[in-house]
Protein backbone atom coordinates (compact mmCIF):
# COMPACT_ATOMS: atom_id res chain seq x y z
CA UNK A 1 88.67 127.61 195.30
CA UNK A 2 90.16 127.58 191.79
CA UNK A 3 89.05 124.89 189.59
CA UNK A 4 91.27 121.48 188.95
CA UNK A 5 93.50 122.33 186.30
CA UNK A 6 92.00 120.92 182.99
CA UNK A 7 95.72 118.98 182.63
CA UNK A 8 93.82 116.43 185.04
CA UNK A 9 91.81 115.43 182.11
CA UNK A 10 92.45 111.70 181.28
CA UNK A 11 94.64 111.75 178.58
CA UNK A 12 95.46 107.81 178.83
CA UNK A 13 96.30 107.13 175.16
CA UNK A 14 98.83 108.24 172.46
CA UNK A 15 97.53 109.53 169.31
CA UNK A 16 100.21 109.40 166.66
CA UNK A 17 99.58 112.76 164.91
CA UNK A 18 103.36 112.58 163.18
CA UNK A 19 102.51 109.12 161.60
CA UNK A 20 98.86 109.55 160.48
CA UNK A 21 100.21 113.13 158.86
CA UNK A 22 102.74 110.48 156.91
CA UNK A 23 99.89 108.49 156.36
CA UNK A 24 98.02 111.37 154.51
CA UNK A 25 100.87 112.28 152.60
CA UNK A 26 101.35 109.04 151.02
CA UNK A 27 97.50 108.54 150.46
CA UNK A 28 97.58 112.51 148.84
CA UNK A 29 100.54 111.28 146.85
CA UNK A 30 98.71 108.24 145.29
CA UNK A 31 95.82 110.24 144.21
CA UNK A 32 97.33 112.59 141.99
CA UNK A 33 99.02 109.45 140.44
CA UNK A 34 97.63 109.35 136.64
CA UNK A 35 95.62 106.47 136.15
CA UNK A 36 94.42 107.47 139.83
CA UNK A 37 90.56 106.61 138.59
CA UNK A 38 90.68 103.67 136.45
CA UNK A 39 90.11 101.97 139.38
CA UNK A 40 87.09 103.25 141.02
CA UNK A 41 86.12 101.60 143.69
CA UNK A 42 89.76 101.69 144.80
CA UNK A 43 90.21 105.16 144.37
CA UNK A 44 86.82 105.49 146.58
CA UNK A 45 88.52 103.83 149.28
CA UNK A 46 91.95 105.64 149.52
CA UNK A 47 89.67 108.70 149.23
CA UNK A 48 87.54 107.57 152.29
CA UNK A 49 90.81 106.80 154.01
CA UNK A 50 92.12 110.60 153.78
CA UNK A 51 89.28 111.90 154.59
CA UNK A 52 89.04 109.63 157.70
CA UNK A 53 92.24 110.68 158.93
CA UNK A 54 92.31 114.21 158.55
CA UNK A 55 89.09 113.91 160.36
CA UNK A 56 91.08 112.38 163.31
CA UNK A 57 93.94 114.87 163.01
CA UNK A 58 91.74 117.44 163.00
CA UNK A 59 89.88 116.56 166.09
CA UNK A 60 93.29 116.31 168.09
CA UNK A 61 94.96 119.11 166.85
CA UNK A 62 91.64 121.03 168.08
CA UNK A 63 91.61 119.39 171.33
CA UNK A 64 95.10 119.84 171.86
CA UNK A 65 94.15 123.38 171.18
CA UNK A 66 91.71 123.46 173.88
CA UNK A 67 93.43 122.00 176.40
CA UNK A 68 96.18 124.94 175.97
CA UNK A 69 93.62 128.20 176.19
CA UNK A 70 91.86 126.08 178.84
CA UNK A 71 95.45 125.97 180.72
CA UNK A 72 95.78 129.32 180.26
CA UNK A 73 92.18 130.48 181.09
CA UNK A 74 92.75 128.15 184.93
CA UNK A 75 96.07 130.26 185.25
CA UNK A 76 94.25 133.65 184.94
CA UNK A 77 91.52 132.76 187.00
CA UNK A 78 91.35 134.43 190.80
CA UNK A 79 90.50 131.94 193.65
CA UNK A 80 87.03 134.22 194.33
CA UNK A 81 86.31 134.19 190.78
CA UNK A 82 83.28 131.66 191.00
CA UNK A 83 82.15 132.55 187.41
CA UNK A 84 85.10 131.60 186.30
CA UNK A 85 85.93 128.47 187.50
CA UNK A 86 82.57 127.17 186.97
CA UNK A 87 83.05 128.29 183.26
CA UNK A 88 86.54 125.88 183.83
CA UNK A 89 84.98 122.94 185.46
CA UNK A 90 82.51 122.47 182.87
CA UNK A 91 84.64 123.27 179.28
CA UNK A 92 86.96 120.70 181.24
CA UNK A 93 84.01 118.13 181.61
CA UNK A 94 82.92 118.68 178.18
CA UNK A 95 86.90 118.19 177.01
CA UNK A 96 86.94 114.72 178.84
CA UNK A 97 83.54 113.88 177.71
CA UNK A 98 85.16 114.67 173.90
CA UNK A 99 88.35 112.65 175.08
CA UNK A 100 85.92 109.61 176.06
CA UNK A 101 84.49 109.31 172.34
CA UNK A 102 88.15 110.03 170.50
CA UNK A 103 89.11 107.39 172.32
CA UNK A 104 87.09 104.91 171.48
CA UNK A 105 87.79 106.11 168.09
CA UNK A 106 91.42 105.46 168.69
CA UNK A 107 89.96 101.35 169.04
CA UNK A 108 88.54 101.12 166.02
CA UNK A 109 91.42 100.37 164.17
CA UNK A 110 90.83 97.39 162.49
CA UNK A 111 91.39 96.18 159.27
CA UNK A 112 87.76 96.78 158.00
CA UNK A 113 86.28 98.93 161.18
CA UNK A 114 86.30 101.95 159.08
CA UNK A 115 84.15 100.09 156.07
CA UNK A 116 80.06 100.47 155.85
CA UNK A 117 78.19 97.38 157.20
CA UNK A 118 76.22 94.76 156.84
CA UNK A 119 73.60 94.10 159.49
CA UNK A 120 71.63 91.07 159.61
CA UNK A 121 68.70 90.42 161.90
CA UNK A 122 66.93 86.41 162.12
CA UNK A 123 64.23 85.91 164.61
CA UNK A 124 65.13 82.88 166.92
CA UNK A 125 63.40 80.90 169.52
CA UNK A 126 59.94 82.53 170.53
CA UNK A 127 57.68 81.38 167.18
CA UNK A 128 55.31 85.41 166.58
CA UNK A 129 56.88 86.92 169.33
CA UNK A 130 60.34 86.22 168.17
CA UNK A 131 59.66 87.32 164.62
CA UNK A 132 57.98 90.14 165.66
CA UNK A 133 61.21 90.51 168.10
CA UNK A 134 63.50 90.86 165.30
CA UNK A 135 60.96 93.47 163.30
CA UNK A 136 61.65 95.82 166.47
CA UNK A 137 65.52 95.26 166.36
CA UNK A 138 65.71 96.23 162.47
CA UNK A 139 63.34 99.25 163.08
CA UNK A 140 65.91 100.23 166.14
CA UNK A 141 69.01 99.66 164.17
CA UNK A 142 67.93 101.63 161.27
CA UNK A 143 66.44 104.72 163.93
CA UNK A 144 70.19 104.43 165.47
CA UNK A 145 71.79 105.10 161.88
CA UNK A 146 69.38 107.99 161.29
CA UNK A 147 70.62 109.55 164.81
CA UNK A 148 74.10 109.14 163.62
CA UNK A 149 73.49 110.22 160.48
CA UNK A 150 74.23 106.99 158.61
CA UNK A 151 72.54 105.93 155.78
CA UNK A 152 70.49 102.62 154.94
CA UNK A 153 69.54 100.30 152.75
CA UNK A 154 67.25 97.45 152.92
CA UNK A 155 68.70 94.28 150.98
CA UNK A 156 66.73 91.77 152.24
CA UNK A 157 63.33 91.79 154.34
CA UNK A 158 61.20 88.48 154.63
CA UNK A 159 57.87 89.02 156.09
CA UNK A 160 56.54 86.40 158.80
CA UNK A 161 53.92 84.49 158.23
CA UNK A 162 51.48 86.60 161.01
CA UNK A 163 53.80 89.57 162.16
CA UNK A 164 56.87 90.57 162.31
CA UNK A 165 59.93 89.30 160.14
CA UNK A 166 61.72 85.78 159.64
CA UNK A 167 64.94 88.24 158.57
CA UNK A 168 65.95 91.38 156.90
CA UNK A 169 69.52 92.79 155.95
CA UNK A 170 70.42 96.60 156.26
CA UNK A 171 73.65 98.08 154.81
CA UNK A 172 74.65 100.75 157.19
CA UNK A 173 76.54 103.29 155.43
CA UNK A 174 78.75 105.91 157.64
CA UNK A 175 82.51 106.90 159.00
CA UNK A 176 83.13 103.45 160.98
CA UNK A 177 79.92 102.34 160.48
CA UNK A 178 81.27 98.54 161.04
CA UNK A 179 83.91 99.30 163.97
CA UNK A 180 80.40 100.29 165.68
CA UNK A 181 77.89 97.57 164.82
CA UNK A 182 80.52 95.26 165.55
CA UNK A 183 79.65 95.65 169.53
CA UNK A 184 75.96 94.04 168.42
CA UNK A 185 76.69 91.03 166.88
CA UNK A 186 74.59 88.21 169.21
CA UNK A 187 71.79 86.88 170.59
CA UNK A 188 69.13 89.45 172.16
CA UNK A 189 66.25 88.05 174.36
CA UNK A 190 63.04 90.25 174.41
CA UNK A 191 60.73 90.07 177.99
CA UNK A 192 57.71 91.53 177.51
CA UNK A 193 53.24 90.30 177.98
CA UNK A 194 53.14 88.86 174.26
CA UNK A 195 50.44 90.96 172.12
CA UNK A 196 50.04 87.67 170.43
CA UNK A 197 48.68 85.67 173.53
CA UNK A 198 44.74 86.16 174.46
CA UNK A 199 45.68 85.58 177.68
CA UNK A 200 48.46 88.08 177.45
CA UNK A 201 50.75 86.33 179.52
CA UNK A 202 55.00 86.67 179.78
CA UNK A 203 57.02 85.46 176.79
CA UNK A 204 60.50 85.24 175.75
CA UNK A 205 61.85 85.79 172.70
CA UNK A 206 65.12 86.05 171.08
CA UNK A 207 66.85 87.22 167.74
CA UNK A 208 70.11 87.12 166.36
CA UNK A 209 72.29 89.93 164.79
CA UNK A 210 74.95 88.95 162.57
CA UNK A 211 77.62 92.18 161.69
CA UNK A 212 79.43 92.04 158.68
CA UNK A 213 81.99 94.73 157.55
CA UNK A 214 80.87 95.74 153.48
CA UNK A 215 83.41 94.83 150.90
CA UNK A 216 82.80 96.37 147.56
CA UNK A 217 86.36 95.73 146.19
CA UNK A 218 86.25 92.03 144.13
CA UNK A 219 90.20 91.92 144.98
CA UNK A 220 89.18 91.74 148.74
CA UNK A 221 88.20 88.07 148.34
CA UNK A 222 87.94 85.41 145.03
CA UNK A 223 84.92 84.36 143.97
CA UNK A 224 85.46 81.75 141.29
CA UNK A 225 82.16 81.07 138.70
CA UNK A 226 82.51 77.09 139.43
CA UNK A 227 82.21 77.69 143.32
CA UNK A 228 78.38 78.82 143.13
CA UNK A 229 75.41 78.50 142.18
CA UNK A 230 72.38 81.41 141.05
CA UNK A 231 69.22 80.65 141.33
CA UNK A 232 65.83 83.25 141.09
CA UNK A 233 62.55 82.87 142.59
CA UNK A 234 59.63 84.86 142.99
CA UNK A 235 60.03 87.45 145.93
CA UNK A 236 57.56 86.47 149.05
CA UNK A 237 55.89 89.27 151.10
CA UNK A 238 54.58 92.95 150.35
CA UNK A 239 55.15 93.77 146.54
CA UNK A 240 51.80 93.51 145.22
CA UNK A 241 51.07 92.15 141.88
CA UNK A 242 54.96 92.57 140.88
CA UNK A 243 56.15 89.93 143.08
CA UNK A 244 53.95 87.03 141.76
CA UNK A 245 54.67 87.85 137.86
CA UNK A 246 58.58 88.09 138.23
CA UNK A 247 61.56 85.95 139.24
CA UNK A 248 63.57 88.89 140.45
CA UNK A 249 64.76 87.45 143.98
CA UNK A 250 68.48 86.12 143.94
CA UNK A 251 69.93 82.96 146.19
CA UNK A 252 73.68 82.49 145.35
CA UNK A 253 75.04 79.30 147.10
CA UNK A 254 78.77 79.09 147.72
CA UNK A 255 79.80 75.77 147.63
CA UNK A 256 83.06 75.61 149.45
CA UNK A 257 81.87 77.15 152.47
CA UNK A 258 78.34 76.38 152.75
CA UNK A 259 77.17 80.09 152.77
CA UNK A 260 73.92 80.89 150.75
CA UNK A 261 72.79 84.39 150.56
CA UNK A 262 69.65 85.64 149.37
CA UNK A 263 68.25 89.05 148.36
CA UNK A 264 64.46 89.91 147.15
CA UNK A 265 64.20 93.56 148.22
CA UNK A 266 64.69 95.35 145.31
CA UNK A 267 62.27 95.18 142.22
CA UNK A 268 65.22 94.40 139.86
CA UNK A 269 66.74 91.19 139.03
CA UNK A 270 70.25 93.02 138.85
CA UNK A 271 70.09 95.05 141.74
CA UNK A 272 69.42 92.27 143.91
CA UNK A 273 71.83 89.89 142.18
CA UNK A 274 74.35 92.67 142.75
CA UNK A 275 73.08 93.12 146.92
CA UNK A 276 73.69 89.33 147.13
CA UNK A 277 77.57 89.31 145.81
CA UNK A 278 78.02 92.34 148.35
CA UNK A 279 76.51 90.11 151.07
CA UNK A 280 78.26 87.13 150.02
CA UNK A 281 82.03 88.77 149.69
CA UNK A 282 81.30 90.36 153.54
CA UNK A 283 80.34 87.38 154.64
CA UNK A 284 83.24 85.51 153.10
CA UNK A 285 85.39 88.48 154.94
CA UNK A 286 83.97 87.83 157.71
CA UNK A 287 84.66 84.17 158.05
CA UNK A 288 88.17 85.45 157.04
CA UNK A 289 88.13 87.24 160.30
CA UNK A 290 86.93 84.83 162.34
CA UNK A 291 89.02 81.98 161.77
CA UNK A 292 91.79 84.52 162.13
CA UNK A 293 91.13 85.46 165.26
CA UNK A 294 90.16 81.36 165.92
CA UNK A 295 93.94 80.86 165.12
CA UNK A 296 95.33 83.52 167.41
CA UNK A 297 92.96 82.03 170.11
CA UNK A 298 91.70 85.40 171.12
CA UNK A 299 87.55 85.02 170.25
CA UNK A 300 85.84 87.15 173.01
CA UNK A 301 82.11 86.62 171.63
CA UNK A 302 81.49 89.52 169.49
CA UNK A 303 80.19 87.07 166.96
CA UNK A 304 77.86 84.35 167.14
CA UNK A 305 78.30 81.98 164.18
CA UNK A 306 75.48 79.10 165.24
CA UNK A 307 73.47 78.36 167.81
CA UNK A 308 71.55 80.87 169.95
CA UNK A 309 73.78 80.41 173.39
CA UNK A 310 75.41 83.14 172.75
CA UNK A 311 72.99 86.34 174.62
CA UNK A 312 74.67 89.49 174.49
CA UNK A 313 71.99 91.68 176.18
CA UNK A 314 68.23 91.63 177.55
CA UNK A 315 65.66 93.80 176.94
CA UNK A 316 62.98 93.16 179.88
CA UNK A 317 59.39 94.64 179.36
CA UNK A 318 57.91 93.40 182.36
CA UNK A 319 57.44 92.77 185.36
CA UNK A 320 59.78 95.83 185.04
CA UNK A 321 61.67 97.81 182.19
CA UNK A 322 65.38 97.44 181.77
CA UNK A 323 67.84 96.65 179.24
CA UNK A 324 70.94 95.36 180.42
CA UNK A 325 74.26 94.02 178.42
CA UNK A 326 75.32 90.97 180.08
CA UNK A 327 79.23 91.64 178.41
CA UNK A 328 79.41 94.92 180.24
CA UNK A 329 76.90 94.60 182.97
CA UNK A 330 75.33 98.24 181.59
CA UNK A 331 72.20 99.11 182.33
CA UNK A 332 69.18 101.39 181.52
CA UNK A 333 65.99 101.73 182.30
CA UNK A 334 64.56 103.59 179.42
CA UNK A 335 64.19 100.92 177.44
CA UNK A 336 61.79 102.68 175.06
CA UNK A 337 64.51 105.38 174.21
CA UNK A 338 66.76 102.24 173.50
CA UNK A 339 64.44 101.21 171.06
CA UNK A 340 64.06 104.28 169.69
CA UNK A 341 67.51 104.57 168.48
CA UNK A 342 69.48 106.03 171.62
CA UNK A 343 71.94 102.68 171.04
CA UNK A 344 75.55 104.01 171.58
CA UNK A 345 75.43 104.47 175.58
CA UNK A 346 75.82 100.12 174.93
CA UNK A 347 77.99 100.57 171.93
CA UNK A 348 79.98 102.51 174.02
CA UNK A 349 80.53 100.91 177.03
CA UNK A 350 81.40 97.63 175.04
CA UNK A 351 84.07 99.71 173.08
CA UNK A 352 85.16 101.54 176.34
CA UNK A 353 85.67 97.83 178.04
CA UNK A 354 87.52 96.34 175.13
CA UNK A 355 89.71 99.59 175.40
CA UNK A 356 90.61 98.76 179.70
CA UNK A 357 90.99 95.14 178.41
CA UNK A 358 93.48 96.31 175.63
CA UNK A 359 95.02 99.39 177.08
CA UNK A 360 96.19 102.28 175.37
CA UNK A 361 99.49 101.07 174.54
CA UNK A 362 97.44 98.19 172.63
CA UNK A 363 95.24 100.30 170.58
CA UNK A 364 97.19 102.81 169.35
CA UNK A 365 101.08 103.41 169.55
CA UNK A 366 103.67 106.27 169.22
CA UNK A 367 103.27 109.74 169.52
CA UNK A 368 103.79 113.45 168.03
């Protein structure tokens, strides 16, 4: 029997290949401007936007490719040829497959998804086990950048006072780096027999991870001098005889909101007064965002702003392994691979839900 025709693939949504090549052509346009580079960080970004979408034009024009010899290759193929049509059924798989991740591609589309991010990680309720809880998550979010091929950069890591961490902040750096950590902004609750009981019975712990896109552009948000406050202190934790001679940590407090941000990772004063402004304007995005979407009335829990009510996923230890999202109902049982890194089968079947709940027509629009 011949093999289904590879035009059965799902092909659901509408790329707009005519636009984004409009798109390019006005970004191409800007950059030979003179004056192009005075602004540098600017320039950065309409750089990083060209390159994003020939990226994306490239991967449909190649698909669309594809699909075309593949529709040629089923035509050719004999009924008997079992070879053949096995060769069919699987390029076909691996096109849908390739269709699945474009697509969810297609949904990150937001103003800042395509920026770096910001990933914070506070240990909650669960006093060791918690803090050691949220040690684990930063180790697995940093492992999930490496698979990706992300970069990172620790901005802010305090030490507990027996294991584990009271907090840390990573910048992720990568193509959509934020439309992707978006999906793990919440509470996670750790099951496991606590290493930190002698009688080694079951505890629960929980962290939360706050997602914030990065903003390096000033123009992105005001920051007035009278609206905050700088202080330094002497960084806490590992640093050896450094850290107890030197004022080099950073806390900036922003009045009007409330927000204080602190930074003590790096050995210099400026560098870490510098990671704090970059937390504090992505955090002042972010609250941007947020009562944004508060207006529109549309908040479907990707962020949790206070409290720790808001659990996004379990990982369970014992009395059996499993780590299930409780927004998508996904679950695996390799919980150590999770872990490990191996992150985007959740990632993904968030994104993939928020595309049924939006449609196609909703997350992208118009057509070559």
């Amino acid at each position: 029997m011949r093999a289904s025709a590879p035009g059965s693939i799902r092909l659901g949504c509408v790329f707009d290949l005519a636009g984004k090549r409009r798109d390019i052509g006005e970004l191409e346009s800007l950059s030979v401007e003179p004056g192009f580079w005075d602004d540098p960080q600017k320039a950065q970004r309409i750089m990083r936007q060209i390159t994003g979408l020939r990226g994306q034009v490239d991967g449909w024009e190649a698909m669309r490719q594809q699909v075309d010899d593949l529709l040629e290759l089923n035509e050719l193929a004999e009924d008997d040829d079992e070879a053949m049509n096995l060769e069919i059924r699987e390029q076909t798989d691996a096109l849908g497959s390739q269709l699945d991740r474009m697509e969810i591609q297609l949904l990150l589309s937001g103003e800042y998804d395509d920026h770096d991010a910001i990933l914070a990680v506070h240990a909650g309720t669960g006093g060791v086990d918690a803090q050691d809880w949220a040690e684990m998550l930063a180790r697995m979010y940093m492992r999930w950048a490496e698979k990706r091929g992300f970069q990172t950069t620790i901005l802010d890591w305090t030490e507990g006072e027996e294991a584990g961490i009271k907090s840390a902040t990573i910048e992720i750096r990568g193509p959509y780096a934020y439309g992707y950590c978006k999906a793990e902004a919440g509470t996670h609750r750790l099951v496991r027999l606590s290493p930190f009981d002698a009688a080694h019975r079951r505890h629960t712990a929980f962290a939360l991870v706050e997602v914030l896109p990065a903003v390096e552009d000033d123009a992105e948000v005001e920051i007035k001098d009278d609206d905050i406050r700088i202080d330094t202190y002497r960084s806490s934790g590992a640093g050896g005889q450094h850290v107890n001679k030197t004022s080099s940590a950073i806390r900036i407090t922003h009045f009007p909101t409330g927000i204080v941000v602190t930074c003590q990772d790096e050995r210099s004063q400026l560098q870490n007064r510098e990671s704090a402004f970059k937390i504090l304007r992505s955090k002042l995005v972010e609250l941007k965002l947020r009562e944004q979407a508060e207006e529109r009335s549309r908040i479907k829990g990707e962020h949790v702003s206070e409290g720790w009510g808001s659990r996004i996923r379990s990982y369970v230890l014992q009395p059996y392994t499993m780590v299930t999202d409780h927004r998508t109902d996904f679950s695996t049982a390799n919980v150590q691979a999770v872990l490990d890194g191996d992150v985007d089968p959740l990632i993904d079947a968030y994104l993939h839900m928020q595309l049924e709940e939006q449609g196609p027509a909703e997350a992208v629009a118009g057509g070559d």
